[in-house]
Protein backbone atom coordinates (compact mmCIF):
# COMPACT_ATOMS: atom_id res chain seq x y z
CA UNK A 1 96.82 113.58 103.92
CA UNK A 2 98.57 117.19 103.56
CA UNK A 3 98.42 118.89 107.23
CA UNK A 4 97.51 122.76 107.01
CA UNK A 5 99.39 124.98 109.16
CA UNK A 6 98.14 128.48 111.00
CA UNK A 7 98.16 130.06 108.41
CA UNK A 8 96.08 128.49 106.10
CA UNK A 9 98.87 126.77 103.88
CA UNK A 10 100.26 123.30 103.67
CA UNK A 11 102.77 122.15 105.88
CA UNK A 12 105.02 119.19 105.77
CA UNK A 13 104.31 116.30 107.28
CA UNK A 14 106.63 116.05 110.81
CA UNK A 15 108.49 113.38 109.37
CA UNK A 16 109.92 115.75 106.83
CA UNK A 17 110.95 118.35 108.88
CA UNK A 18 112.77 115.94 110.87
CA UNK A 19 114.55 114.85 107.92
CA UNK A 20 116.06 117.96 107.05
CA UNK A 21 116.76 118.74 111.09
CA UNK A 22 118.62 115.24 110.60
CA UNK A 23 120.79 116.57 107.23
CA UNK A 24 122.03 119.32 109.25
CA UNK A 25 123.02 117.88 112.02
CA UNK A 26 126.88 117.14 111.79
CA UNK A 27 126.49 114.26 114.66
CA UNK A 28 123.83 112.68 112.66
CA UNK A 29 125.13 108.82 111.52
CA UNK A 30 122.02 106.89 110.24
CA UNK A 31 122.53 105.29 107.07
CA UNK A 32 118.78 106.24 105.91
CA UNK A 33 117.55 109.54 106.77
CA UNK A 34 113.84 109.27 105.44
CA UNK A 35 113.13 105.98 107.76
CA UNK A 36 115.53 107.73 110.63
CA UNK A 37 112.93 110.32 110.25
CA UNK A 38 109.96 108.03 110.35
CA UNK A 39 111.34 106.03 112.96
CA UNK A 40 111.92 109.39 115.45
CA UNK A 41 108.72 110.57 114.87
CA UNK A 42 106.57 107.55 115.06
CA UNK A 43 108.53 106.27 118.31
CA UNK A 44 108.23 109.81 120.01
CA UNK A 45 104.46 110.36 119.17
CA UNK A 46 103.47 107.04 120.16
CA UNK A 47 105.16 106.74 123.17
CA UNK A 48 104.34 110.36 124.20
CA UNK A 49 100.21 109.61 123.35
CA UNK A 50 100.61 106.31 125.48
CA UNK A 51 101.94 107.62 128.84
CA UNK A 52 99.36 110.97 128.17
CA UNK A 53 96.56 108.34 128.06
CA UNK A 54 97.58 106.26 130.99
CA UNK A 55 100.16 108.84 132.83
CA UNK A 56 100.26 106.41 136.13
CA UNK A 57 102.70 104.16 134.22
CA UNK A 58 105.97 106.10 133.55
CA UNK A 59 106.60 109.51 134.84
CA UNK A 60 106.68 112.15 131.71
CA UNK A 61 110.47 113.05 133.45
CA UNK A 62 111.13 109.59 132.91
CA UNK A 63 109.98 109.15 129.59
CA UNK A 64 111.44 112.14 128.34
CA UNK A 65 115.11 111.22 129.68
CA UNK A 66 114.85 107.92 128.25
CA UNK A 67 113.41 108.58 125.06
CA UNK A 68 116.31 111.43 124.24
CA UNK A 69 118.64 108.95 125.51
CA UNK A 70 117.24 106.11 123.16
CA UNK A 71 117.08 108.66 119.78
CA UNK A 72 120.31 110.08 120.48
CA UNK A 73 122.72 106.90 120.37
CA UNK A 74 120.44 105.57 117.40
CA UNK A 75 121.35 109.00 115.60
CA UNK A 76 125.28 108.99 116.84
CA UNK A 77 125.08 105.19 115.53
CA UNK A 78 125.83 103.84 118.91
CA UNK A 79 124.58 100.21 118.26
């Protein structure tokens, strides 16, 4: 499915434009950047939809906080 953006053209999908946020990023240390890419986007977007639909479960403040906190030591390849 090929997203359009305002102005009437196709746009990547976010996944891509992730990627090449990702291969810019000197901190970056994932040893696949397409499913780094996939991973970020998918975790974020469901997570974000989930506390949206229910809100009462995790403050956004919280979710936020942890969420950056959880994609940045997978990108810096804290394990």
């Amino acid at each position: 499915m090929t997203r359009t953006s305002r102005r009437g053209w196709a746009a990547p999908p976010p996944s891509a434009e992730c990627r090449d946020v990702l291969a810019r990023h000197p901190d970056v240390h994932v040893r696949d950047l397409d499913t780094a890419a996939e991973l970020i986007v998918f975790t974020v977007e469901l997570n974000t939809h989930k506390v949206m639909a229910d809100p009462r479960t995790i403050p956004a403040g919280t979710l936020e906080n942890e969420l950056v906190d959880m994609v940045t030591r997978y990108l810096r390849g804290e394990r």
